[in-house]
C-alpha atoms as a PDB file:
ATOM      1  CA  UNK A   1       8.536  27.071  12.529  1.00  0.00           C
ATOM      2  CA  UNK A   2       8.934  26.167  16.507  1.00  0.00           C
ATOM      3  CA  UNK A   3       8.052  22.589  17.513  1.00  0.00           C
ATOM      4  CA  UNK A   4       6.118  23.702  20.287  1.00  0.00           C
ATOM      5  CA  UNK A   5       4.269  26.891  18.695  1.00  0.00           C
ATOM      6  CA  UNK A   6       0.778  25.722  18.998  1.00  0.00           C
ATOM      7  CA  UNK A   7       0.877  24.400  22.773  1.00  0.00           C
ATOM      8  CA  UNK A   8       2.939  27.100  23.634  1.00  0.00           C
ATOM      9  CA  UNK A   9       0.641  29.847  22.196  1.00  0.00           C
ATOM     10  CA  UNK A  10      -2.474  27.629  23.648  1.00  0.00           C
ATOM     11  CA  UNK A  11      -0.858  27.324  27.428  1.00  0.00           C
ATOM     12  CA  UNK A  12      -0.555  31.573  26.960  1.00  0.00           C
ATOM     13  CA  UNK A  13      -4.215  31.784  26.559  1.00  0.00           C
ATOM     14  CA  UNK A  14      -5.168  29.628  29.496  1.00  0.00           C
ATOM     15  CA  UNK A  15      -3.098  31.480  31.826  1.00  0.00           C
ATOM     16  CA  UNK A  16      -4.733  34.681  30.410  1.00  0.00           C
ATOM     17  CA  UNK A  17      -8.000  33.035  31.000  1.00  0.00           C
ATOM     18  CA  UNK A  18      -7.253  31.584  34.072  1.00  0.00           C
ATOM     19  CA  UNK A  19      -5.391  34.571  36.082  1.00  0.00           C
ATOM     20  CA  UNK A  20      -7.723  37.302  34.405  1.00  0.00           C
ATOM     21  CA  UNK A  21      -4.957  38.831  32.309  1.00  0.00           C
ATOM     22  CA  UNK A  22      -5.781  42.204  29.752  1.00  0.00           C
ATOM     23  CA  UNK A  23      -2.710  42.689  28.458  1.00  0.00           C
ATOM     24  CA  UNK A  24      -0.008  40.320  26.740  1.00  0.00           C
ATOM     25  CA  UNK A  25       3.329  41.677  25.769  1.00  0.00           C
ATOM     26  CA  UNK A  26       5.891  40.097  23.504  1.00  0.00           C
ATOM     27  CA  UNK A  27       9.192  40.883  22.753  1.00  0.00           C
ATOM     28  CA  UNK A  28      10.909  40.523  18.953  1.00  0.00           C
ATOM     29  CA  UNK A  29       9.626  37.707  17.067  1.00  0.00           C
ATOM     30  CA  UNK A  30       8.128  35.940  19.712  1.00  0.00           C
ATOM     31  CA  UNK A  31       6.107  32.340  19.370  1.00  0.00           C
ATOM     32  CA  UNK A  32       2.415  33.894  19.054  1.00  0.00           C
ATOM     33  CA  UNK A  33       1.291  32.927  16.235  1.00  0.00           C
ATOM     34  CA  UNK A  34      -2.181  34.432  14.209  1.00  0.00           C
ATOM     35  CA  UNK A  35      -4.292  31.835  15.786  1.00  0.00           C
ATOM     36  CA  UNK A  36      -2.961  32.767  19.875  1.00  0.00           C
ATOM     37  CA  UNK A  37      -3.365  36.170  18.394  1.00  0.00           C
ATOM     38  CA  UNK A  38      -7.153  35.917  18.169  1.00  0.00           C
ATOM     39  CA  UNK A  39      -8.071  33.524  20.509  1.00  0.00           C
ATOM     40  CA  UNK A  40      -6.672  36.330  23.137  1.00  0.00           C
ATOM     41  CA  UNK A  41      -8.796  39.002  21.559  1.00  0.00           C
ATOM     42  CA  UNK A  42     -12.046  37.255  21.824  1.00  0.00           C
ATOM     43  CA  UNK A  43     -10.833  36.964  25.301  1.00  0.00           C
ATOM     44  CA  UNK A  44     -10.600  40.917  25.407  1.00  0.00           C
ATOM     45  CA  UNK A  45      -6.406  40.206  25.882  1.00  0.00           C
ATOM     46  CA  UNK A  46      -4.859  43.220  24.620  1.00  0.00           C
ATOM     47  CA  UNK A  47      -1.636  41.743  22.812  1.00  0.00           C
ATOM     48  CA  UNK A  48       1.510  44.153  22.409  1.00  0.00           C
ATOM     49  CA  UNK A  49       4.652  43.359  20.535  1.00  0.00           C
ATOM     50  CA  UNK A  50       8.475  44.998  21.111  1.00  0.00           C
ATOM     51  CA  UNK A  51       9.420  44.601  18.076  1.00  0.00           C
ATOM     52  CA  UNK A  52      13.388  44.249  18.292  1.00  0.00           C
ATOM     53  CA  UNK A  53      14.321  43.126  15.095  1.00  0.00           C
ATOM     54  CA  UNK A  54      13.447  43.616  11.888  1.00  0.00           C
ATOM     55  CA  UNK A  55      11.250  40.618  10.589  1.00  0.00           C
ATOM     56  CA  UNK A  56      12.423  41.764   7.033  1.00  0.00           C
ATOM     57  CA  UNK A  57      15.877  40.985   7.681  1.00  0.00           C
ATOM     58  CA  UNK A  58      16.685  37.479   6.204  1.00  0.00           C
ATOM     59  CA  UNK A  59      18.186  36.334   9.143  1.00  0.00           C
ATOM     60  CA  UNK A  60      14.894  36.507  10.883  1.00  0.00           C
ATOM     61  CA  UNK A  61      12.825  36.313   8.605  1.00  0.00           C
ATOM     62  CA  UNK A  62       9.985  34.009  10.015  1.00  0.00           C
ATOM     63  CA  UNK A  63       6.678  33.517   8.015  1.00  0.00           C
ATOM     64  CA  UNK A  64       4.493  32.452  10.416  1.00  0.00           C
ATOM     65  CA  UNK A  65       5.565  35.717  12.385  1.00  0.00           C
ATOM     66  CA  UNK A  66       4.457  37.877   9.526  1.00  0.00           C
ATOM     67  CA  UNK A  67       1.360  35.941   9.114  1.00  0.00           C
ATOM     68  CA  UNK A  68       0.596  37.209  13.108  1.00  0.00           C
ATOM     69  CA  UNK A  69       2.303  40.711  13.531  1.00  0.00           C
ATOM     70  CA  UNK A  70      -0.781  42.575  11.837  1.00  0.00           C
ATOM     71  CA  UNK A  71      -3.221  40.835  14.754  1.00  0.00           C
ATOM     72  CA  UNK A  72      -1.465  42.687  17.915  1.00  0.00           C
ATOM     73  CA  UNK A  73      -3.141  45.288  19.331  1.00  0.00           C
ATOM     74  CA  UNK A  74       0.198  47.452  19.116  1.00  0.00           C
ATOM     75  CA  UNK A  75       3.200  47.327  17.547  1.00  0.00           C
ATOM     76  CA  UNK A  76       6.801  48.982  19.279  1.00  0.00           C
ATOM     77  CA  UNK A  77       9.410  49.071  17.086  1.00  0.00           C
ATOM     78  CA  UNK A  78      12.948  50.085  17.867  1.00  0.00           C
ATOM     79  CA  UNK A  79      13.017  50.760  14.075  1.00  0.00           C
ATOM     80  CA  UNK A  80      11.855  53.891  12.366  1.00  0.00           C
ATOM     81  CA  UNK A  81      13.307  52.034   8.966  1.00  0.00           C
ATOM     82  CA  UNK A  82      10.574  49.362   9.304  1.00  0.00           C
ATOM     83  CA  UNK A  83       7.167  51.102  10.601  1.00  0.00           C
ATOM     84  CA  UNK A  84       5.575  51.689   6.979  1.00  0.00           C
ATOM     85  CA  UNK A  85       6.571  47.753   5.870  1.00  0.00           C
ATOM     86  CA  UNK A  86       4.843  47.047   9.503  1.00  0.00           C
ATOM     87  CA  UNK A  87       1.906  49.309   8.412  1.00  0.00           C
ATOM     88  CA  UNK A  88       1.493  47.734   5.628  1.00  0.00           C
ATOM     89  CA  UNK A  89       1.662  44.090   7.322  1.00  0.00           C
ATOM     90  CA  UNK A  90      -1.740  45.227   8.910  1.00  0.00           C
ATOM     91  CA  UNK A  91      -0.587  46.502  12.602  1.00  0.00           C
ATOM     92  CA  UNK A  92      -2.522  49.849  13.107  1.00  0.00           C
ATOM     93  CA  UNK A  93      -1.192  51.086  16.094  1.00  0.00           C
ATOM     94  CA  UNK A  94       2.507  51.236  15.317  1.00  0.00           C
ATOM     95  CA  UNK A  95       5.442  53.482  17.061  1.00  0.00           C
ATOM     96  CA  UNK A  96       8.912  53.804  17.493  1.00  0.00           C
ATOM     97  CA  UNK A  97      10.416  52.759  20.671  1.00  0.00           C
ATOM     98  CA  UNK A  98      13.476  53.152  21.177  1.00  0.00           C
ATOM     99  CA  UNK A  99      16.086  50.736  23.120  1.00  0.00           C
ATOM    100  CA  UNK A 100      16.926  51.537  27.099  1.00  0.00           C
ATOM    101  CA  UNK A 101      19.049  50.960  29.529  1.00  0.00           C
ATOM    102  CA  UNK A 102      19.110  48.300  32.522  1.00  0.00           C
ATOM    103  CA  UNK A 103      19.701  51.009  35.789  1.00  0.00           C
ATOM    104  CA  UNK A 104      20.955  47.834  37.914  1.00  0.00           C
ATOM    105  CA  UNK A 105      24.034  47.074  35.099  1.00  0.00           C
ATOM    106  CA  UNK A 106      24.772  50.768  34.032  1.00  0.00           C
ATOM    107  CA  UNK A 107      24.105  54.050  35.500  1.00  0.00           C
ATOM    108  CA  UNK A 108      27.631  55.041  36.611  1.00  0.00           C
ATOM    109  CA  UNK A 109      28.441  58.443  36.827  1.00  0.00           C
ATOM    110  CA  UNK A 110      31.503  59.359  34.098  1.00  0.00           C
ATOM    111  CA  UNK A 111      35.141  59.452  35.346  1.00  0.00           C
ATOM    112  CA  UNK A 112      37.978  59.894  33.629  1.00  0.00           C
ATOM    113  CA  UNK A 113      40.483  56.708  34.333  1.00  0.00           C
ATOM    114  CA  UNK A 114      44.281  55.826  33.447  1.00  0.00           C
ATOM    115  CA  UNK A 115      44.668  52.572  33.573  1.00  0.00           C
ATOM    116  CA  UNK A 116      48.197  50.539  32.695  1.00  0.00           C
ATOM    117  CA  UNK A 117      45.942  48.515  30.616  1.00  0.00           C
ATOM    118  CA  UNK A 118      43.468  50.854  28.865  1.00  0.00           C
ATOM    119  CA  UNK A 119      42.699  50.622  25.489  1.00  0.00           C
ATOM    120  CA  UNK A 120      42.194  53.143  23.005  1.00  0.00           C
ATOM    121  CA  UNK A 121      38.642  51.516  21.821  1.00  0.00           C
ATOM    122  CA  UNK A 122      36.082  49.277  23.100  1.00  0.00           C
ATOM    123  CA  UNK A 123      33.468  47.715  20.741  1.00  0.00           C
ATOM    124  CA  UNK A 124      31.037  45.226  22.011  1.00  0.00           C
ATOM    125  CA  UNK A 125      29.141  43.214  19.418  1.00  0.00           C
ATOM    126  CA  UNK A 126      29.541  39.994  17.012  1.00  0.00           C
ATOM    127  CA  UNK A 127      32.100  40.037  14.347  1.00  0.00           C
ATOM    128  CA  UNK A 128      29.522  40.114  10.972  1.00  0.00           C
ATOM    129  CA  UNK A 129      31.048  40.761   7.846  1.00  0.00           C
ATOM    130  CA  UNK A 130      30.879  44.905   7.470  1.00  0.00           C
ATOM    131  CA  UNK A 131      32.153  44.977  11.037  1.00  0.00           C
ATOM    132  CA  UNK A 132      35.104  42.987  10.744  1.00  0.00           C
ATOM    133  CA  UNK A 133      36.117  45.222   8.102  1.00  0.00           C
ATOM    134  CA  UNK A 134      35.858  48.379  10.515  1.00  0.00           C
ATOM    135  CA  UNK A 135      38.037  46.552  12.672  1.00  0.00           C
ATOM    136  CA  UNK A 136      40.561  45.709  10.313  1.00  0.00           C
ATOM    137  CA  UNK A 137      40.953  49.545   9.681  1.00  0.00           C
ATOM    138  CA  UNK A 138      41.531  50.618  13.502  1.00  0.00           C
ATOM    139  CA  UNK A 139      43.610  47.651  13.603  1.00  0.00           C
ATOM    140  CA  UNK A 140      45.818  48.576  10.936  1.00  0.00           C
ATOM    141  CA  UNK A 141      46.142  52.177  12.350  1.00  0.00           C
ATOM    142  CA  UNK A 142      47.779  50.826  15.218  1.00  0.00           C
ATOM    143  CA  UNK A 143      44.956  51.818  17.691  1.00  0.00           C
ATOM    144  CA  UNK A 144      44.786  49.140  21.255  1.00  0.00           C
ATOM    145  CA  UNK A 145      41.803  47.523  20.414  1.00  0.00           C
ATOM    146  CA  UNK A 146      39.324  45.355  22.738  1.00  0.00           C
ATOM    147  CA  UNK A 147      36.585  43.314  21.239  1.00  0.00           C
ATOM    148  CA  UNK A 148      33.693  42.023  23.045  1.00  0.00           C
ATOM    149  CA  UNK A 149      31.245  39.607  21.536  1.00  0.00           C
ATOM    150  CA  UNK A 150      31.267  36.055  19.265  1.00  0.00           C
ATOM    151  CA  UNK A 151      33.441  34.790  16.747  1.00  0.00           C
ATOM    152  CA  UNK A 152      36.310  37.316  17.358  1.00  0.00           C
ATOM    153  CA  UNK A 153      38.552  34.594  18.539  1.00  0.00           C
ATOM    154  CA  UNK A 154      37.885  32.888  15.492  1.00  0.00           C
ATOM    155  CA  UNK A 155      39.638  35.138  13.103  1.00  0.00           C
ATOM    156  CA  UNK A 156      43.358  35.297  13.250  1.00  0.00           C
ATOM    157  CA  UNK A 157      43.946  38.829  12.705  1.00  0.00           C
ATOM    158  CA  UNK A 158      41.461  40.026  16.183  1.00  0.00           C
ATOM    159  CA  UNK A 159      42.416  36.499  18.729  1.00  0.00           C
ATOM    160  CA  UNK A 160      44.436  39.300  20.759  1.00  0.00           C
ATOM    161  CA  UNK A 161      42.183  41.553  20.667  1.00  0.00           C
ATOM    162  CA  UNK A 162      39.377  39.365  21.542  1.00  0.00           C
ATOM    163  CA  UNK A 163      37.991  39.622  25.496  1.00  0.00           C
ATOM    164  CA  UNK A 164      35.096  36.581  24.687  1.00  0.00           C
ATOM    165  CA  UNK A 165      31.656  37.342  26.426  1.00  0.00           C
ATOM    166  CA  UNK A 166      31.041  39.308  29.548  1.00  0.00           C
ATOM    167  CA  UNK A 167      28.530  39.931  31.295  1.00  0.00           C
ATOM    168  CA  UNK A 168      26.609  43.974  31.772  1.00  0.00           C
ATOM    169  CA  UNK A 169      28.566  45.503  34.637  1.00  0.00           C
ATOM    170  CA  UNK A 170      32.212  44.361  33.264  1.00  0.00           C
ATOM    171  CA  UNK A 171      31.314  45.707  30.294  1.00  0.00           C
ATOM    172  CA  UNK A 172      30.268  49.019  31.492  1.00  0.00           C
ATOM    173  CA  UNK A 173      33.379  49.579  33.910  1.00  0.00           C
ATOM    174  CA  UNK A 174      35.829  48.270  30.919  1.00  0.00           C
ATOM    175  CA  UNK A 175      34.279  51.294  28.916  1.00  0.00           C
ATOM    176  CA  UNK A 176      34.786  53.586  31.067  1.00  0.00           C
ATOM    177  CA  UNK A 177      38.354  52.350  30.973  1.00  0.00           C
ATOM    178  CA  UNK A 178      38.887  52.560  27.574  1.00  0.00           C
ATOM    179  CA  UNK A 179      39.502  56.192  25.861  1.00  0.00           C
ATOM    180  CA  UNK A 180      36.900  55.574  23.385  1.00  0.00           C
ATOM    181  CA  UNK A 181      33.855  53.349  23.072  1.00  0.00           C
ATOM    182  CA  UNK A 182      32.237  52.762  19.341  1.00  0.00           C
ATOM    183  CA  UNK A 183      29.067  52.436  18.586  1.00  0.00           C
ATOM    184  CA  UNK A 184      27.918  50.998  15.504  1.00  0.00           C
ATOM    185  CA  UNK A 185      24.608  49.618  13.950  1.00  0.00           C
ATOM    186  CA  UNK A 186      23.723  46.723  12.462  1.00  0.00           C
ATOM    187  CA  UNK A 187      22.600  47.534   8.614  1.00  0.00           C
ATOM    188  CA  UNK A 188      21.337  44.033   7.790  1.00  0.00           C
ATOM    189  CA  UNK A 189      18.745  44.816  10.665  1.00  0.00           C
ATOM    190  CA  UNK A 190      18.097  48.296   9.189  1.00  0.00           C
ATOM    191  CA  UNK A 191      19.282  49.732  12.707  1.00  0.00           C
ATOM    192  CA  UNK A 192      19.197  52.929  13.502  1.00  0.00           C
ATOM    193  CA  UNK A 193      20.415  52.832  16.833  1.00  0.00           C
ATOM    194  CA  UNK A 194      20.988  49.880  18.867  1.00  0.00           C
ATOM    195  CA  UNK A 195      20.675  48.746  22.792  1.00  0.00           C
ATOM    196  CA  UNK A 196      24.564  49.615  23.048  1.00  0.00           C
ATOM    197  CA  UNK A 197      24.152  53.462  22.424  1.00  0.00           C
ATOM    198  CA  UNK A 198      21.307  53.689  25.237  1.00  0.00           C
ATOM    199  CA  UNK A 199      24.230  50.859  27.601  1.00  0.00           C
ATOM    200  CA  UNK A 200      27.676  52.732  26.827  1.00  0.00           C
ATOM    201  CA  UNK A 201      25.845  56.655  27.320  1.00  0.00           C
ATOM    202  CA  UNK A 202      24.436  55.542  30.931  1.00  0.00           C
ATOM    203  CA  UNK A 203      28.116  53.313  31.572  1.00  0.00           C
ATOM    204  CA  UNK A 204      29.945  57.213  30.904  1.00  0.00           C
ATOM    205  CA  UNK A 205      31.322  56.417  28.203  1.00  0.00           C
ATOM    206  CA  UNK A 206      33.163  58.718  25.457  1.00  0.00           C
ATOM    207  CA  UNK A 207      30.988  57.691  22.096  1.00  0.00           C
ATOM    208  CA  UNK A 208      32.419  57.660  18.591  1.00  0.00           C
ATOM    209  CA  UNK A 209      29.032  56.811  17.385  1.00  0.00           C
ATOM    210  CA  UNK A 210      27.922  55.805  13.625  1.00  0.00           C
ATOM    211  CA  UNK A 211      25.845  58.355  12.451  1.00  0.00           C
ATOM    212  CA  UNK A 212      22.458  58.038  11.448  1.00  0.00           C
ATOM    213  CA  UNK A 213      19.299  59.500  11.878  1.00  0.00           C
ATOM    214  CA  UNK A 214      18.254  58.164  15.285  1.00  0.00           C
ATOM    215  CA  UNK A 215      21.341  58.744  16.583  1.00  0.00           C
ATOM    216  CA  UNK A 216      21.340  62.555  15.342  1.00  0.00           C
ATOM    217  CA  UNK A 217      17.612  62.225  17.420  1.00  0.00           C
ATOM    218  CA  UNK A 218      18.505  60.425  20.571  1.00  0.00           C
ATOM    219  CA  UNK A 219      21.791  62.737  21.116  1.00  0.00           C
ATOM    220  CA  UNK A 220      21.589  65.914  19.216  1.00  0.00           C
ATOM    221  CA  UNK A 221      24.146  67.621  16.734  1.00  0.00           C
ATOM    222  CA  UNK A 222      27.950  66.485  16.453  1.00  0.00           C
ATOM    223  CA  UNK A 223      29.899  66.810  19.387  1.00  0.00           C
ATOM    224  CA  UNK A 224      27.664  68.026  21.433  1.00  0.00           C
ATOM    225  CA  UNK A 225      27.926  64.637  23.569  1.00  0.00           C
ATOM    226  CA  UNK A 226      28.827  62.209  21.271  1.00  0.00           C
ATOM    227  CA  UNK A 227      31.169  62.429  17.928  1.00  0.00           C
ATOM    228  CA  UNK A 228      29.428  61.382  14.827  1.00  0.00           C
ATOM    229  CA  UNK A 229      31.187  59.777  11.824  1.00  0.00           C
ATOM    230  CA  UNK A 230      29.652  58.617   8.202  1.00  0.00           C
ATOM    231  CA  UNK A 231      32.167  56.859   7.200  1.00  0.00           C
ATOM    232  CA  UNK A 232      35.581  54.310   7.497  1.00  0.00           C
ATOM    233  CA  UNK A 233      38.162  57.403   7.308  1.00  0.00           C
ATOM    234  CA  UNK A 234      36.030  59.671   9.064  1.00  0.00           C
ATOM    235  CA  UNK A 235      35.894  57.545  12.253  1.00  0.00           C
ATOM    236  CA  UNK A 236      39.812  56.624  11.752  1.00  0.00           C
ATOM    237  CA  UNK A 237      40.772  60.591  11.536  1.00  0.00           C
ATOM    238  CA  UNK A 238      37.845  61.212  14.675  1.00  0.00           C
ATOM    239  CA  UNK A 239      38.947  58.321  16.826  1.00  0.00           C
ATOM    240  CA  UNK A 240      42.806  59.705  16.425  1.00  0.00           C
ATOM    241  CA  UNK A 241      41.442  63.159  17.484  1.00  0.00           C
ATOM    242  CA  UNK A 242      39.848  61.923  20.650  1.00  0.00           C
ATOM    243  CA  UNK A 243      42.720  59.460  21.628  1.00  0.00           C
ATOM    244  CA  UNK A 244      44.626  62.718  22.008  1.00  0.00           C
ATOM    245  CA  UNK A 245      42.454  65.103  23.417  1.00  0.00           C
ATOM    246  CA  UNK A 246      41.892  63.636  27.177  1.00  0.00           C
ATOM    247  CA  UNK A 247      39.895  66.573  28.540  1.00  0.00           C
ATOM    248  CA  UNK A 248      37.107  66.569  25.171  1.00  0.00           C
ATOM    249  CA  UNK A 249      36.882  63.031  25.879  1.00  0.00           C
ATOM    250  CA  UNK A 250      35.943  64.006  29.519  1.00  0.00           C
ATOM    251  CA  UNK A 251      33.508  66.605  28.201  1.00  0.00           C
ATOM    252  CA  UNK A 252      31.769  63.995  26.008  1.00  0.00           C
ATOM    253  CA  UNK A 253      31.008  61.336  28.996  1.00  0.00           C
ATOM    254  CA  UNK A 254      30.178  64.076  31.045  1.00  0.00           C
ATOM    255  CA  UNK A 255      27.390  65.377  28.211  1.00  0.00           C
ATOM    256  CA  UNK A 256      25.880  62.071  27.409  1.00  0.00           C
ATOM    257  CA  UNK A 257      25.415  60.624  30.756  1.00  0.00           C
ATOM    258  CA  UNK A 258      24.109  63.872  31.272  1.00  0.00           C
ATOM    259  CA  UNK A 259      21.418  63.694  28.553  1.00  0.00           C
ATOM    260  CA  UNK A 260      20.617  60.388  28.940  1.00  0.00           C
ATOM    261  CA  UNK A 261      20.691  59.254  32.640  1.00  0.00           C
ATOM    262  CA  UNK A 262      19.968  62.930  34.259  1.00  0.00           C
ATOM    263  CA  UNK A 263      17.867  64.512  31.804  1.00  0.00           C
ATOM    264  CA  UNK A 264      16.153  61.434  30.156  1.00  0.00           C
ATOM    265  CA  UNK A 265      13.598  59.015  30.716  1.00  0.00           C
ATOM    266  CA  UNK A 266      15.768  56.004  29.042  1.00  0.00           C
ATOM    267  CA  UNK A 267      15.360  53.223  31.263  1.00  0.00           C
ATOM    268  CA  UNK A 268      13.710  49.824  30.264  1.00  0.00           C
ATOM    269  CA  UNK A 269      10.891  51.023  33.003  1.00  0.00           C
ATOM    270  CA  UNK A 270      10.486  53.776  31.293  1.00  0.00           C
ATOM    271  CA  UNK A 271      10.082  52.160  27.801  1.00  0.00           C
ATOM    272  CA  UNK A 272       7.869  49.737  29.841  1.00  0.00           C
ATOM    273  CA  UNK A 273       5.377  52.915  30.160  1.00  0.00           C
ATOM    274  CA  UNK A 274       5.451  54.104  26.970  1.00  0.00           C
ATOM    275  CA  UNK A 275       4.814  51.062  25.571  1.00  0.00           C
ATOM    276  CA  UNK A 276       1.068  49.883  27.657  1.00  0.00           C
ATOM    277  CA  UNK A 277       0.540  53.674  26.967  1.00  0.00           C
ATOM    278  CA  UNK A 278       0.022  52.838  23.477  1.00  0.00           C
ATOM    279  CA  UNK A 279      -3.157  50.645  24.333  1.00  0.00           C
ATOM    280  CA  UNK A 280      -4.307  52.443  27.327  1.00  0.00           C
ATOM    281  CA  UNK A 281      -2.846  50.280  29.749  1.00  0.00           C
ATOM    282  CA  UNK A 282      -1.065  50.620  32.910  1.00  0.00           C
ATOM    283  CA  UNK A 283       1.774  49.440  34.793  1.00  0.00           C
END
């Protein structure tokens, strides 16, 4: 449990009090605990939580969090996986949410580069267990490989591959750079997207995406602008077609950006809207 949870949860009503606040928004498994939780109702706060994670997920898992989540008004989720477990916790008003996309860091129109020093595939993202794996597979298919993200640099077999941390913009314009960019989810957090396939669509990048059932609803059927795979060969025998198919992969960045920067109402704004629309408020 925080140190601080109780004087930071009591300083959040007082400025509600104070300032005339109605609504309270949290993101993931924030510091208000039950107690906050209510004192802000009484005070006719209406308390909304972005649920980012999954609070089931053992890496999270927080009990004084799951004590609370069932006293917010509303409940986000970026998780389909998790809304009946949330359901049960108690939180009534419950919907999926999906991630977004920051306009200032991505938002660049697709091009289609040649760089000396492009690389076959991008992935941006920590090296856990399942995804080291992956790696070890495009690795051993002799595909040039950059990895963005911790602990890379900490395993032998990836230090050359490994580009450390970088910040938004360098990581959209070294996707567009690189023939392919891969999109996987985390399955200890019962993902079913994640904030990178929202960040490498609006970048214009060419997707190799994991598919799920999200994914399938954020971008539509295979290959219409993204390529899907279910599995470690599948993405190998995919990722080999697009390497050497230059004007598909032009298609593809062309398609997504399309879908979700033109056509699409993906930015964080936006999810800012949908989600005070789910207790009546407005922004």
């Amino acid at each position: 449990m925080p140190q601080r949870l109780g004087s930071f949860g009591n300083r959040v009503v007082m400025e509600c009090k104070n300032g005339g606040f109605s609504t309270v928004l949290a993101t993931g498994i924030s510091p208000l605990n039950k107690d906050t939780l209510e004192k802000l109702k009484k005070f006719g706060v209406c308390t909304i939580n972005y649920l980012t994670d999954d609070p089931w997920n053992v890496a999270h898992r927080a009990p004084w969090f799951l004590e609370a989540i069932g006293y917010y008004h509303s409940v986000a989720t970026t998780k389909s996986s998790n809304i009946v477990d949330l359901k049960k916790s108690g939180c009534k008003n419950v919907e999926f949410i999906p991630f977004g996309y920051d306009s200032n860091c991505h938002q660049f129109a697709p091009v289609e580069i040649s760089y000396n020093n492009e690389s076959d595939i991008i992935f941006v993202g920590g090296a856990d267990s399942d995804r080291t794996a992956i790696m070890q597979k495009i690795v051993n298919n002799n595909f040039s490989i950059e990895l963005y993200g911790g602990y890379w640099n900490k395993k032998d077999c990836f230090k050359q591959f490994s580009r450390g941390n970088a910040d938004l913009l360098t990581l959209a314009k070294r996707g567009q750079c690189s023939k392919i960019s891969l999109c996987l989810v985390r399955r200890a957090n019962r993902d079913g997207h994640v904030m990178r396939s929202f960040e490498i669509a609006a970048s214009g990048g060419c997707m190799l995406v994991e598919d799920t059932g999200e994914h399938r609803e954020i971008f539509g059927p295979d290959g219409e602008c993204v390529v899907y795979f279910s599995n470690d060969d599948q993405m190998i025998s995919r990722a080999r077609w697009l390497v050497q198919h230059d004007l598909e992969r032009l298609r593809l960045r062309k398609a997504v950006y399309k879908k979700i920067v033109l056509e699409g109402n993906n930015t964080y704004a936006d999810r800012l809207k949908q989600i005070f629309a789910m207790s009546g408020s407005v922004i």
